[in-house]
C-alpha atoms as a PDB file:
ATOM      1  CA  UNK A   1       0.283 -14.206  12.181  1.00  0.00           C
ATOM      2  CA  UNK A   2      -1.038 -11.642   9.679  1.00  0.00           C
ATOM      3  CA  UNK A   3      -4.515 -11.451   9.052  1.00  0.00           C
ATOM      4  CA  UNK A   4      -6.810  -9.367   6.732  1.00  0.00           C
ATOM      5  CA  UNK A   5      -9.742  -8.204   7.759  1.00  0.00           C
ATOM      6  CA  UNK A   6     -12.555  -7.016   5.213  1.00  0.00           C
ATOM      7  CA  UNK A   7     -15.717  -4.746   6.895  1.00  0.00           C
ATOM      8  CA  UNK A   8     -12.752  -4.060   9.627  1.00  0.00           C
ATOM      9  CA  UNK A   9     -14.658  -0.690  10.763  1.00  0.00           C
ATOM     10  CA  UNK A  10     -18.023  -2.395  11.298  1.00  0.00           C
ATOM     11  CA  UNK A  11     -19.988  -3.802  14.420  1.00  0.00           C
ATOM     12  CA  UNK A  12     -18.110  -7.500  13.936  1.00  0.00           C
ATOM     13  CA  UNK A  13     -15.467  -6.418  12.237  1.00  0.00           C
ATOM     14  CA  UNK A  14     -13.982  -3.880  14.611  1.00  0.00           C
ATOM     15  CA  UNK A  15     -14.620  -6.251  17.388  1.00  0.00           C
ATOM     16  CA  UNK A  16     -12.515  -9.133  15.790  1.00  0.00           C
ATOM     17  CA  UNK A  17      -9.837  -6.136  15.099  1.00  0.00           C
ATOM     18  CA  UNK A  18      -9.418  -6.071  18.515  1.00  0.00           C
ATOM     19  CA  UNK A  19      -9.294  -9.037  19.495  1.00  0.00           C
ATOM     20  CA  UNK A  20      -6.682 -10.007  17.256  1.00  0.00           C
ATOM     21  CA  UNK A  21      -4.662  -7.416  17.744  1.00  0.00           C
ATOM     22  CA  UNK A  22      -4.719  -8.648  21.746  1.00  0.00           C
ATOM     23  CA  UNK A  23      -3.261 -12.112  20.896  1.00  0.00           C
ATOM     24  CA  UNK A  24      -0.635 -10.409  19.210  1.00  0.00           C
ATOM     25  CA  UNK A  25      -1.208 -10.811  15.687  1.00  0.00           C
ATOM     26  CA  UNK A  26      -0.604  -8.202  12.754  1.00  0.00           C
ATOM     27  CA  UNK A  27      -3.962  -7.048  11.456  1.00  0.00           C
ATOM     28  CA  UNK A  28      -4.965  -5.300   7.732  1.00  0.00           C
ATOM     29  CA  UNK A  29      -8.029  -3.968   7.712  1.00  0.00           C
ATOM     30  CA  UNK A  30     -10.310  -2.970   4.673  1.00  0.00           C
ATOM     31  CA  UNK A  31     -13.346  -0.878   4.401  1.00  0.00           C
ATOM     32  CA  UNK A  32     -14.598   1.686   3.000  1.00  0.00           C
ATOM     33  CA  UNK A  33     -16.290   3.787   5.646  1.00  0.00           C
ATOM     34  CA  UNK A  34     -19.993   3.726   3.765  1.00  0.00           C
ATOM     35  CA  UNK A  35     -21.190   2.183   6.933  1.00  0.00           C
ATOM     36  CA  UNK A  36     -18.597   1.340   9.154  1.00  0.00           C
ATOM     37  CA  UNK A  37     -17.178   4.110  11.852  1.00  0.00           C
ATOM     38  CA  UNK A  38     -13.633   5.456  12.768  1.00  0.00           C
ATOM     39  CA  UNK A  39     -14.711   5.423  16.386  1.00  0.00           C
ATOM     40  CA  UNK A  40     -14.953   1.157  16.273  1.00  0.00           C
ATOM     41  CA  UNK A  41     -11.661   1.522  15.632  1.00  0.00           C
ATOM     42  CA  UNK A  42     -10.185   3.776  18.274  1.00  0.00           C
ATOM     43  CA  UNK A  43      -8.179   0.989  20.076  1.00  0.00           C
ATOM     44  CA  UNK A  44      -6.855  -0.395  16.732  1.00  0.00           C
ATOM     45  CA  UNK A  45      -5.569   2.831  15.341  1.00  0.00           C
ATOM     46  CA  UNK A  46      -3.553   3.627  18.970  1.00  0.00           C
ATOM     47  CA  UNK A  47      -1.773   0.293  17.643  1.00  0.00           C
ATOM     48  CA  UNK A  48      -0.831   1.784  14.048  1.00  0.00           C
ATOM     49  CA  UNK A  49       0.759   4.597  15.997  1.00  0.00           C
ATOM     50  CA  UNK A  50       2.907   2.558  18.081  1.00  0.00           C
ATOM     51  CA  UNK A  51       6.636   1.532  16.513  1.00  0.00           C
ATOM     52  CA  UNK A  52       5.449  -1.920  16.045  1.00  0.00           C
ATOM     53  CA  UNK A  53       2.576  -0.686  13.533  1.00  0.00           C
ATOM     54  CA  UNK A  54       0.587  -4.064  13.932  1.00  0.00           C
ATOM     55  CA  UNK A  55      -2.599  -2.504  12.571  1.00  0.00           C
ATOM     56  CA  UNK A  56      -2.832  -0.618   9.077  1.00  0.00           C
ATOM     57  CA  UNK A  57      -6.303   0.465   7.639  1.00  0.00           C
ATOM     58  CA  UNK A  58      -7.100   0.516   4.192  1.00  0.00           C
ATOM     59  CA  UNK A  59      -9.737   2.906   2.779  1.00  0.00           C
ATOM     60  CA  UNK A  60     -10.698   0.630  -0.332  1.00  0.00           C
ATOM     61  CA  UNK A  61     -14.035  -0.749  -1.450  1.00  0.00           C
ATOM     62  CA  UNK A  62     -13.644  -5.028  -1.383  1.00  0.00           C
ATOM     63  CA  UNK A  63     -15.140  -4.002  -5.247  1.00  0.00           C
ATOM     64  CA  UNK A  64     -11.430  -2.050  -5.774  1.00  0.00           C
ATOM     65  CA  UNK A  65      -9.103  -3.750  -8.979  1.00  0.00           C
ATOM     66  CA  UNK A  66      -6.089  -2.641  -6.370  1.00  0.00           C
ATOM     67  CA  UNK A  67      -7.731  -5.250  -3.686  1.00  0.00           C
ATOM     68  CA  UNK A  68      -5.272  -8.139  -5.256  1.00  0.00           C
ATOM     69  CA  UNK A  69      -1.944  -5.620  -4.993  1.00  0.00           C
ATOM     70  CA  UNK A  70      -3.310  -5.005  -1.122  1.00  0.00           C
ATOM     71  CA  UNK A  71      -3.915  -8.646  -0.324  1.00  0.00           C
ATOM     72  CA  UNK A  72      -0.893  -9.768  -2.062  1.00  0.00           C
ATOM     73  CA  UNK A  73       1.307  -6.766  -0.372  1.00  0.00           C
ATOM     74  CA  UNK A  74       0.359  -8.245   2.977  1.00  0.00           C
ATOM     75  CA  UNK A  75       0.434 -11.831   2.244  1.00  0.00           C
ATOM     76  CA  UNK A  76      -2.107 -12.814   5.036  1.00  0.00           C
ATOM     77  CA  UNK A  77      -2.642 -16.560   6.538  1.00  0.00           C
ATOM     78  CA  UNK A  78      -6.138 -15.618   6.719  1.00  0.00           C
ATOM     79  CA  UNK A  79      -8.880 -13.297   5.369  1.00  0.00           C
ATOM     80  CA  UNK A  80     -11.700 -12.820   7.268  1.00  0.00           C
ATOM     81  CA  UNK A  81     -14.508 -11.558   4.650  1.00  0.00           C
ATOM     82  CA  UNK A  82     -17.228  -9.455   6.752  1.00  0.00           C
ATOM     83  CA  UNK A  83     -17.604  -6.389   4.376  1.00  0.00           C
ATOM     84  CA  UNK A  84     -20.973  -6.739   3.360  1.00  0.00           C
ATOM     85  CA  UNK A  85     -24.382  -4.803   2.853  1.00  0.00           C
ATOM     86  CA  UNK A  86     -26.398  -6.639   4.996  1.00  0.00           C
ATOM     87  CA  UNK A  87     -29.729  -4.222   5.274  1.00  0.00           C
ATOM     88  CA  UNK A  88     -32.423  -6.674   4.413  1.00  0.00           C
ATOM     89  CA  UNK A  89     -35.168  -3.417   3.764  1.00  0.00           C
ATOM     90  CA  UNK A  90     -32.876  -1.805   2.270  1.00  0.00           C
ATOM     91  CA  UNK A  91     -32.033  -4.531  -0.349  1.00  0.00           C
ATOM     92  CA  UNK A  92     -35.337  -4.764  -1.498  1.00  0.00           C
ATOM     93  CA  UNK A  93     -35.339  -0.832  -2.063  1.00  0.00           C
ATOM     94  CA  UNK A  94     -31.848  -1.098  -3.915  1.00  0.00           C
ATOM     95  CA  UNK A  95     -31.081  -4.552  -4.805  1.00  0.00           C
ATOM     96  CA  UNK A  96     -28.590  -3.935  -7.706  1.00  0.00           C
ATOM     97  CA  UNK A  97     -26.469  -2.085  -4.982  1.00  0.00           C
ATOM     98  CA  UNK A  98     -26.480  -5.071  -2.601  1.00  0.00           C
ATOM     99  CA  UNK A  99     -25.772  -7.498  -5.146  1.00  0.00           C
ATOM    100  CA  UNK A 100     -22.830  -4.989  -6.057  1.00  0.00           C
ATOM    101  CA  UNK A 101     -21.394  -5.196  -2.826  1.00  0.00           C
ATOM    102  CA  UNK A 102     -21.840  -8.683  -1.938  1.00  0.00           C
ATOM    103  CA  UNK A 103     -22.355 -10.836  -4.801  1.00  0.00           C
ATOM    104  CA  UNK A 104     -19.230  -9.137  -7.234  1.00  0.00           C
ATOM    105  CA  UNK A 105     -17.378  -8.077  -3.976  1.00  0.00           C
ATOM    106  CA  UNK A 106     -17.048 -11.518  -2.872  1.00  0.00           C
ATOM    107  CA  UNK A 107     -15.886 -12.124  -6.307  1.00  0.00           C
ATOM    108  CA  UNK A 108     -12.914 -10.027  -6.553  1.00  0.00           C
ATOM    109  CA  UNK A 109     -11.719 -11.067  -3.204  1.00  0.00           C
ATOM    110  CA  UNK A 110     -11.505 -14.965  -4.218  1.00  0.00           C
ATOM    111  CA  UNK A 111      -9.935 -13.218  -7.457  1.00  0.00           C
ATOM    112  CA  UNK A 112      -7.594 -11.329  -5.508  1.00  0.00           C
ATOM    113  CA  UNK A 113      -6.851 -14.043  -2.738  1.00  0.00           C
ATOM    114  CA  UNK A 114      -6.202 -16.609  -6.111  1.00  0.00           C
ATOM    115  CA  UNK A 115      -3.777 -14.312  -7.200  1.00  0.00           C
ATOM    116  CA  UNK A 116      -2.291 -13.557  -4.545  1.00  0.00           C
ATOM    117  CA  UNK A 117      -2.011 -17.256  -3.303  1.00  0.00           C
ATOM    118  CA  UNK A 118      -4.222 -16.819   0.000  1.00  0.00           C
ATOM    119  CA  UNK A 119      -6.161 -20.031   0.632  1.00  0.00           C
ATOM    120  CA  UNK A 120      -8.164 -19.368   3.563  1.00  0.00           C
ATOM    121  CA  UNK A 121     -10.829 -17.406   3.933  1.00  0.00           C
ATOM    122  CA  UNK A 122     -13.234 -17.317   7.022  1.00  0.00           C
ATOM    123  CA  UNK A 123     -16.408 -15.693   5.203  1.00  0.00           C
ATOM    124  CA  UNK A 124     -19.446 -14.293   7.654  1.00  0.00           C
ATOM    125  CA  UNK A 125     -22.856 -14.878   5.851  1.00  0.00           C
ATOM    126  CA  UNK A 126     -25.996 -14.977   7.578  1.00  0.00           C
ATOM    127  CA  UNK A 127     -28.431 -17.413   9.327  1.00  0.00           C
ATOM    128  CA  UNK A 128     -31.828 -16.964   8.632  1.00  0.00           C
ATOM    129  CA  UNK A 129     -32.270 -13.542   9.980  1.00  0.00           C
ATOM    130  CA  UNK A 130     -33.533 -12.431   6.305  1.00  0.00           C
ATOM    131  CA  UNK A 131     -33.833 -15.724   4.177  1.00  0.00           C
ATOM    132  CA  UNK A 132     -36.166 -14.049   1.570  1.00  0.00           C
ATOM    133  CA  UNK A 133     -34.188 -10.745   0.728  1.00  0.00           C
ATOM    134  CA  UNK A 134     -32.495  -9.926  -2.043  1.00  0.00           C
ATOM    135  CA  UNK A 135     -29.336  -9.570   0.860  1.00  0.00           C
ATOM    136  CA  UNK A 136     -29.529 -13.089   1.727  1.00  0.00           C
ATOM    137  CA  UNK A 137     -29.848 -14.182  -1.695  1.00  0.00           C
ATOM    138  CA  UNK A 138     -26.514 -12.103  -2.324  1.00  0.00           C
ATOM    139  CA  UNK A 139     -24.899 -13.429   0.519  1.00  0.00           C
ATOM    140  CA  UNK A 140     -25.208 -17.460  -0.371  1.00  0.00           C
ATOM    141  CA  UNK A 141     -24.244 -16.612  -3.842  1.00  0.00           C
ATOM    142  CA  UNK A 142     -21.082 -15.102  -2.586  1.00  0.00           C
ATOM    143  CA  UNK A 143     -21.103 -19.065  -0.207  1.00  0.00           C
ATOM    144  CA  UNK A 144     -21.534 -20.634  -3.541  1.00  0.00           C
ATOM    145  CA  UNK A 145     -18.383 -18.373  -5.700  1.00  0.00           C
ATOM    146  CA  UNK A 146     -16.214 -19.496  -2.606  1.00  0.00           C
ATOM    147  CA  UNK A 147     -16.941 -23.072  -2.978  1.00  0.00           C
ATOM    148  CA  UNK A 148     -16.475 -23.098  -6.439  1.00  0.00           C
ATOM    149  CA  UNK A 149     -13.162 -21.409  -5.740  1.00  0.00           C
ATOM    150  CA  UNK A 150     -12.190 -23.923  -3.716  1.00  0.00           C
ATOM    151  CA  UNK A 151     -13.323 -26.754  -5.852  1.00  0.00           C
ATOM    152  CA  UNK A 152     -11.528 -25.239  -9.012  1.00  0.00           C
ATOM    153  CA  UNK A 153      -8.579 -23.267  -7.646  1.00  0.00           C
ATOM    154  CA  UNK A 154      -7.818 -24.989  -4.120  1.00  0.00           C
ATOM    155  CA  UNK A 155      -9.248 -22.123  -1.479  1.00  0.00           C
ATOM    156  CA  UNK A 156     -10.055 -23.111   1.706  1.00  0.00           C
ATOM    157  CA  UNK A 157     -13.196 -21.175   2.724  1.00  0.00           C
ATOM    158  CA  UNK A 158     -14.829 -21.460   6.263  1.00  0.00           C
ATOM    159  CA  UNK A 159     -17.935 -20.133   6.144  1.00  0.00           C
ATOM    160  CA  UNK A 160     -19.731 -19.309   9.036  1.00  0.00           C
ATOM    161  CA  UNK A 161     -23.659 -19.142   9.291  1.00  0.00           C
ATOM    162  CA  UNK A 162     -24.579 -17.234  12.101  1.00  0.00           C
ATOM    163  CA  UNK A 163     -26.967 -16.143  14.358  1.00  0.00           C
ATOM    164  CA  UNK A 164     -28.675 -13.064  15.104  1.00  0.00           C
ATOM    165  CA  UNK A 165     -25.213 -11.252  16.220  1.00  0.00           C
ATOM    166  CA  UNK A 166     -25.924  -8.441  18.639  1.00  0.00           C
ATOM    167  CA  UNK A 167     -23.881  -6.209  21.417  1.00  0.00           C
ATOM    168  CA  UNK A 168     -21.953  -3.463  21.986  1.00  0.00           C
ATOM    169  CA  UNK A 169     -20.790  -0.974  18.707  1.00  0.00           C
ATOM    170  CA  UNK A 170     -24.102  -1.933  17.032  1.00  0.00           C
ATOM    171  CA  UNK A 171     -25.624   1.009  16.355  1.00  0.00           C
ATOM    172  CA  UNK A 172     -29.524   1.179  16.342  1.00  0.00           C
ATOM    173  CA  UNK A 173     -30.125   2.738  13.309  1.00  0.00           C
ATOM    174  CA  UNK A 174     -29.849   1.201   9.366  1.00  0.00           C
ATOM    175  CA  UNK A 175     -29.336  -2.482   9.597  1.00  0.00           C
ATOM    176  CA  UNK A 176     -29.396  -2.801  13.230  1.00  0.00           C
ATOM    177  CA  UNK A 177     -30.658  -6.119  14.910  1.00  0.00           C
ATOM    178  CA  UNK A 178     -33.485  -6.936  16.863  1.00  0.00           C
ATOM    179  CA  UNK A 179     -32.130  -6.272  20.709  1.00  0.00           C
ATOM    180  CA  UNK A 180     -30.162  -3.242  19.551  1.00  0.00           C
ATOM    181  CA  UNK A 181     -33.510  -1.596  18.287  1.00  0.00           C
ATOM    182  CA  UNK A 182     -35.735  -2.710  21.222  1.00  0.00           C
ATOM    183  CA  UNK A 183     -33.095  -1.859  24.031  1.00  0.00           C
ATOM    184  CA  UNK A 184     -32.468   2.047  22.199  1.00  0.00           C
ATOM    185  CA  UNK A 185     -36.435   2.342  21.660  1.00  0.00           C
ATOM    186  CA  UNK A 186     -37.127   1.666  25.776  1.00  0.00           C
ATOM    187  CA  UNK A 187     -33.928   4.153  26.182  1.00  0.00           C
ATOM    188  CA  UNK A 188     -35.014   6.482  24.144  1.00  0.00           C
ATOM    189  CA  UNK A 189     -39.120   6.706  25.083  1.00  0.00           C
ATOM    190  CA  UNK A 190     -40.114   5.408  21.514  1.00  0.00           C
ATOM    191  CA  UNK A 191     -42.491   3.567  20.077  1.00  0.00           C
ATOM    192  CA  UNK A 192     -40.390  -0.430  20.260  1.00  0.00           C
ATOM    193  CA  UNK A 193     -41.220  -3.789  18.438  1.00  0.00           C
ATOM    194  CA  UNK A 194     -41.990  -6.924  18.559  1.00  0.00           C
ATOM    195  CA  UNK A 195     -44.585  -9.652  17.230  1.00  0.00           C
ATOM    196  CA  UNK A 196     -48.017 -11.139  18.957  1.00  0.00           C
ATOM    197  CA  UNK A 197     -46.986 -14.711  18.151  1.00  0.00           C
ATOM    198  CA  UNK A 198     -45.322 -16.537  21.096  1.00  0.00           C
ATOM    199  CA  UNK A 199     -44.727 -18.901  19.101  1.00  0.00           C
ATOM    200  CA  UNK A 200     -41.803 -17.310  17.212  1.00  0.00           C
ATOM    201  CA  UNK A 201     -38.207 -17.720  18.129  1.00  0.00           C
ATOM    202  CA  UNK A 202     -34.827 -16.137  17.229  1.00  0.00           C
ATOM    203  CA  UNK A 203     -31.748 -17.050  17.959  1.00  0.00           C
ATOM    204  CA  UNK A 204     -29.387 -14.240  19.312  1.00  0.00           C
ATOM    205  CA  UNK A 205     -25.772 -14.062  19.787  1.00  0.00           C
ATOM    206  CA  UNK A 206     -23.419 -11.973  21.897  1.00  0.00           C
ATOM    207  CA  UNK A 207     -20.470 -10.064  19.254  1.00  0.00           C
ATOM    208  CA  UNK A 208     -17.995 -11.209  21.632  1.00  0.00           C
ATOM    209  CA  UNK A 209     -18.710 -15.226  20.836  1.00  0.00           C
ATOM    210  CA  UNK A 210     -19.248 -14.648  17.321  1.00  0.00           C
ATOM    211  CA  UNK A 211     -15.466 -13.294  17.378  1.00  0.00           C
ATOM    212  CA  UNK A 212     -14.414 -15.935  19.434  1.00  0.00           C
ATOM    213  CA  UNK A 213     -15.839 -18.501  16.866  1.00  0.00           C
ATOM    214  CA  UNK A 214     -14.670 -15.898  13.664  1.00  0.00           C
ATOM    215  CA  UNK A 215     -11.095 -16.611  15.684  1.00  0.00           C
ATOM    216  CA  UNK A 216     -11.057 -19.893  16.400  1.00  0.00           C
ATOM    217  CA  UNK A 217     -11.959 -20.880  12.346  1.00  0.00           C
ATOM    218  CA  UNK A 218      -9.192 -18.856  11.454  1.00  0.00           C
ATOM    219  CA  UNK A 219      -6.978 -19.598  13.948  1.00  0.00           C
ATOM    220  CA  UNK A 220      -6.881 -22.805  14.101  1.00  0.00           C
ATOM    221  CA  UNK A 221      -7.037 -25.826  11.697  1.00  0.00           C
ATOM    222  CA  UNK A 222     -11.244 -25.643  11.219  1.00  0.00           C
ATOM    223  CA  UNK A 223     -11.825 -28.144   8.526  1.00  0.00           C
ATOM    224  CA  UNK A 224     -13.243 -25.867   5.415  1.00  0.00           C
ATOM    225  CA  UNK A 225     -16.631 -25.947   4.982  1.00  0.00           C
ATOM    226  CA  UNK A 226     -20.680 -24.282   6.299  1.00  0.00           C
ATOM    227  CA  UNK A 227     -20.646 -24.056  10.201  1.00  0.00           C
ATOM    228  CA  UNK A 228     -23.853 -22.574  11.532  1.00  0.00           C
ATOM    229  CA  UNK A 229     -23.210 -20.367  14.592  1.00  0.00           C
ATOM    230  CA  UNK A 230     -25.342 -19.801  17.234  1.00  0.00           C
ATOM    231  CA  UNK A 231     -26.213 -20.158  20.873  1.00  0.00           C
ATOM    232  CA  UNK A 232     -28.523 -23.262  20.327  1.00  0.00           C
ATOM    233  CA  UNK A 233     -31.195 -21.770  22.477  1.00  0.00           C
ATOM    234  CA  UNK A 234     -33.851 -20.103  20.860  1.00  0.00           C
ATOM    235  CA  UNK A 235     -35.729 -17.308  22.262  1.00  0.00           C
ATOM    236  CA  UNK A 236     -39.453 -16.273  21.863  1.00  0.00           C
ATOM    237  CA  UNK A 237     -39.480 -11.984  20.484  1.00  0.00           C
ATOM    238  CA  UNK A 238     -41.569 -11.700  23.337  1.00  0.00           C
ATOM    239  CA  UNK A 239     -39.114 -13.140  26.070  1.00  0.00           C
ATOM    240  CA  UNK A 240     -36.377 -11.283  24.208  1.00  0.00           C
ATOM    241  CA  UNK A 241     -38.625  -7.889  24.993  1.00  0.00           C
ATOM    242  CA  UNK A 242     -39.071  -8.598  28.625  1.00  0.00           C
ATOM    243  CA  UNK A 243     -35.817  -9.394  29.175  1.00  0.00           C
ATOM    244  CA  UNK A 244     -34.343  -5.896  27.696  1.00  0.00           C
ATOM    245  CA  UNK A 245     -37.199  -4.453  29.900  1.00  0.00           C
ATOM    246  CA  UNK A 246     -35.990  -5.706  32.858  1.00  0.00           C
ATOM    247  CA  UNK A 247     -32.659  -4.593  32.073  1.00  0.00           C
ATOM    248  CA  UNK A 248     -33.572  -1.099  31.010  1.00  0.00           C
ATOM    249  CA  UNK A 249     -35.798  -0.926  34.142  1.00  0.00           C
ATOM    250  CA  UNK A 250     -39.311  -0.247  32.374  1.00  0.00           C
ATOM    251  CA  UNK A 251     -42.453  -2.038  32.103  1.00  0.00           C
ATOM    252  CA  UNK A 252     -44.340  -0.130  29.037  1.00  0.00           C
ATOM    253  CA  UNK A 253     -46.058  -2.445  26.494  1.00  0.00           C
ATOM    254  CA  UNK A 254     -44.680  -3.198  23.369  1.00  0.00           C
ATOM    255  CA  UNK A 255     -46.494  -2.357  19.491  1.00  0.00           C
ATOM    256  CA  UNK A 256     -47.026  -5.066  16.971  1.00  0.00           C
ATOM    257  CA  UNK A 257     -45.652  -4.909  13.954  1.00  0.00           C
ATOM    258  CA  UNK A 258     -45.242  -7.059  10.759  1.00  0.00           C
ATOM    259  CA  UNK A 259     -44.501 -10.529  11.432  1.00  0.00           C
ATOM    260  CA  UNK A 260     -42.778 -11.212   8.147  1.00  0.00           C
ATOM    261  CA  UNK A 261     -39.080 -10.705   9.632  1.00  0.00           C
ATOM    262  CA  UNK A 262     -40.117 -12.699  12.560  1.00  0.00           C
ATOM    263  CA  UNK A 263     -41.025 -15.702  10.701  1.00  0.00           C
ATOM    264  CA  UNK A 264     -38.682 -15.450   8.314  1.00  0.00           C
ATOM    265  CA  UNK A 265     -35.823 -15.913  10.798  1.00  0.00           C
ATOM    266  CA  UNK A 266     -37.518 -19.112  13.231  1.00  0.00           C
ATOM    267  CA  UNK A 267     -35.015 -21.445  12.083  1.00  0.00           C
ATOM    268  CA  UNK A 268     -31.362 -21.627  12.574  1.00  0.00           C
ATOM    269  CA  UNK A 269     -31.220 -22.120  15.926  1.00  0.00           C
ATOM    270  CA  UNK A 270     -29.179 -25.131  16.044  1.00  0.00           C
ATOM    271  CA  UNK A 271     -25.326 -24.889  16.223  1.00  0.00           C
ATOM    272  CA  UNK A 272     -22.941 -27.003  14.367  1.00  0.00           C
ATOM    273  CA  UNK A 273     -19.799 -25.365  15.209  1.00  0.00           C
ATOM    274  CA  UNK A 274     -19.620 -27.599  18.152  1.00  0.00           C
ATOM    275  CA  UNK A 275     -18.032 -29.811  16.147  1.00  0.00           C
ATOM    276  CA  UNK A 276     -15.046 -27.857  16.612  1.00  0.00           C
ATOM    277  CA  UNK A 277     -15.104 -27.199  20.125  1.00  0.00           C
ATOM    278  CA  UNK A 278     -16.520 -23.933  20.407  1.00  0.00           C
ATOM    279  CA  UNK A 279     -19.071 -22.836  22.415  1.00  0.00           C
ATOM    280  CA  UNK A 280     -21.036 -19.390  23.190  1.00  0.00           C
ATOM    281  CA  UNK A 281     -19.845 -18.023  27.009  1.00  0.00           C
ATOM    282  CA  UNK A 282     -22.006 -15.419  27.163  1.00  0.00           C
ATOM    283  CA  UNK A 283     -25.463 -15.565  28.736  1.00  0.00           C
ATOM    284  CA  UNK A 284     -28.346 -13.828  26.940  1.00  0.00           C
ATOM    285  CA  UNK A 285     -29.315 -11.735  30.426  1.00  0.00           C
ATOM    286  CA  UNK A 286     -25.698 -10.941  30.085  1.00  0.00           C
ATOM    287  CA  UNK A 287     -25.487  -9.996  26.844  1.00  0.00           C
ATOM    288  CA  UNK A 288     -28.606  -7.782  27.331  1.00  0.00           C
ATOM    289  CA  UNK A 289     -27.330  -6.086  29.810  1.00  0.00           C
ATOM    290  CA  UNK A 290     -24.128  -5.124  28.502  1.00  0.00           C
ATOM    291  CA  UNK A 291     -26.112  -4.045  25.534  1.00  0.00           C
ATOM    292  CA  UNK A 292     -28.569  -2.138  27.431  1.00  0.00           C
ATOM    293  CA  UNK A 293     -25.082  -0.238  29.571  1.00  0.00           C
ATOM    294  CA  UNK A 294     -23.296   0.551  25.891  1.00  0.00           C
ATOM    295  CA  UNK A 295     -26.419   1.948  23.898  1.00  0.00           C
ATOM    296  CA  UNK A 296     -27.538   4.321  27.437  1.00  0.00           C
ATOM    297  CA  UNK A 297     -23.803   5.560  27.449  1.00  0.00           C
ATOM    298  CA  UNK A 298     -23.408   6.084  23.582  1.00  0.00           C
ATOM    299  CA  UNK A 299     -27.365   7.962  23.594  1.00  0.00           C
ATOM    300  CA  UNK A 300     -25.762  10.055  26.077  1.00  0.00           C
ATOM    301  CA  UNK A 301     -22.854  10.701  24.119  1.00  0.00           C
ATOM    302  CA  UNK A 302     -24.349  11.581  21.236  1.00  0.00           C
ATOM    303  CA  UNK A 303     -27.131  13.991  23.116  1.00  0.00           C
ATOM    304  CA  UNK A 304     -24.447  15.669  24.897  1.00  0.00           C
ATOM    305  CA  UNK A 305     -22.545  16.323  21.356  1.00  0.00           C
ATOM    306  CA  UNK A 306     -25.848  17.555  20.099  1.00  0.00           C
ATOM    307  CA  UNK A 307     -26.352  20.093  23.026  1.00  0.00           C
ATOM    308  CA  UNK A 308     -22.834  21.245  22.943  1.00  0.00           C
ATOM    309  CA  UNK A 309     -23.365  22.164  19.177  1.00  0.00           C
END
């Protein structure tokens, strides 16, 4: 199968590169590097070397009038849609930017997929990590173009809702999540965050089940349609802290911080995408843990580079 992959060099997207490239299939991947990293894509690239070429990356913007010529030039079963700006702070501070990216980026990929005769699309949007940003607002008005694609023009977007995603290749700086910021701030020695309230519960998924569900809707014949993602067991901010703690191997308090985000993102929990037999495998301690062992080796990395120059 040939696939296209948008946001290929990101956190997700370089994870689902992978993966797809290790059940054989021939991957495209787009991005434009503003965020995204080479490095995610170390494995993938050893694979364009090879005779076989089964991995090509394309350095375009998703905004790019060539994006049609690309998708039609590899005439994909699937696009998986992950570029995105999805910086909640930061679309507040820039918001004609974000809705740039993913409000008219969205746009000329159901333009370029019409044109180029691609029904489905498996599109990542967000669960309620940041449901009053100018990002999320971008985000399910790109859910909203799709479905009127797809009511006008015959697309068949999947579009799945999901859960505070989280795990190795996330990087704890710009639009990093919740456990990636904790677990580097208890590395690290500085000041970490949470909330007072108890009471408050997120919902946090391991990259490697978020793939396995971006797979499995493009993979196989997922009915089109909104599928929230998630583990279906919500965690208090406070449990989520002690459990990093424990896996760092530190007891120091945490700070309190705005409770805004926090609230904000209480819902969601619940999973739907059950109803096409998939499940999360990995455990939260798990997931933590892995976490915790990729951000102390990467830290290291990156302080040895900084030495050494």
């Amino acid at each position: 199968m040939r696939a296209v992959v948008t946001g290929a060099a990101g956190f997700i997207g370089s994870a689902l590169v992978d993966r797809l490239l290790d059940d054989g299939h021939q991957v495209v991947g787009i991005d434009n590097l503003s965020t995204g990293s080479l490095a995610n894509l170390g494995s993938a690239l050893r694979h364009s070397a090879t005779a076989a070429r089964r991995f090509t990356l394309v350095r375009r913007d998703i905004q790019a009038p060539e994006l049609t010529d690309i998708i039609a030039g590899t005439n994909p079963a699937v696009i998986f849609h992950l570029a995105a700006h999805v910086n909640c702070e930061a679309s507040w501070a820039d918001p004609h930017f974000d809705a740039r990216s993913n409000v008219l980026g969205t746009i000329n990929l159901c333009e370029a997929s019409r044109r180029a005769g691609v029904e489905k699309i498996v599109y990542a949007t967000e669960g309620a990590s940041c449901s009053s940003s100018p990002s999320s607002v971008a985000k399910a008005a790109g859910e909203m173009y799709l479905r009127a694609y797809a009511e006008r023009y015959g697309l068949a977007p999947i579009c799945l809702a999901m859960a505070g995603v989280y795990g190795p290749r996330q990087h704890p700086g710009g639009d990093a999540g919740l456990v990636t910021r904790l677990a580097s701030a208890l590395i690290t020695g500085a000041p970490s965050e949470t909330c007072r309230d108890d009471f408050v519960h997120r919902d946090f998924l391991f990259v490697d089940d978020a793939v396995e569900a971006l797979v499995h809707a493009g993979c196989t014949p997922v009915a089109a349609g909104t599928y929230h993602v998630g583990s279906g067991r919500p965690t208090t901010v406070l449990r989520m802290h002690q459990m990093i703690c424990a896996a760092v191997g530190t007891t120091r308090p945490c700070l309190v911080v705005s409770m805004d985000e926090w609230k904000a993102a209480a819902a969601g929990a619940t999973s739907t995408a059950g109803e096409w037999d998939w499940t999360p495998a990995v455990t939260l301690a798990e997931g933590v843990a892995r976490t915790v062992e990729w951000l102390r080796a990467t830290l290291d990395s990156d302080c040895d580079r900084q030495e050494a120059g």
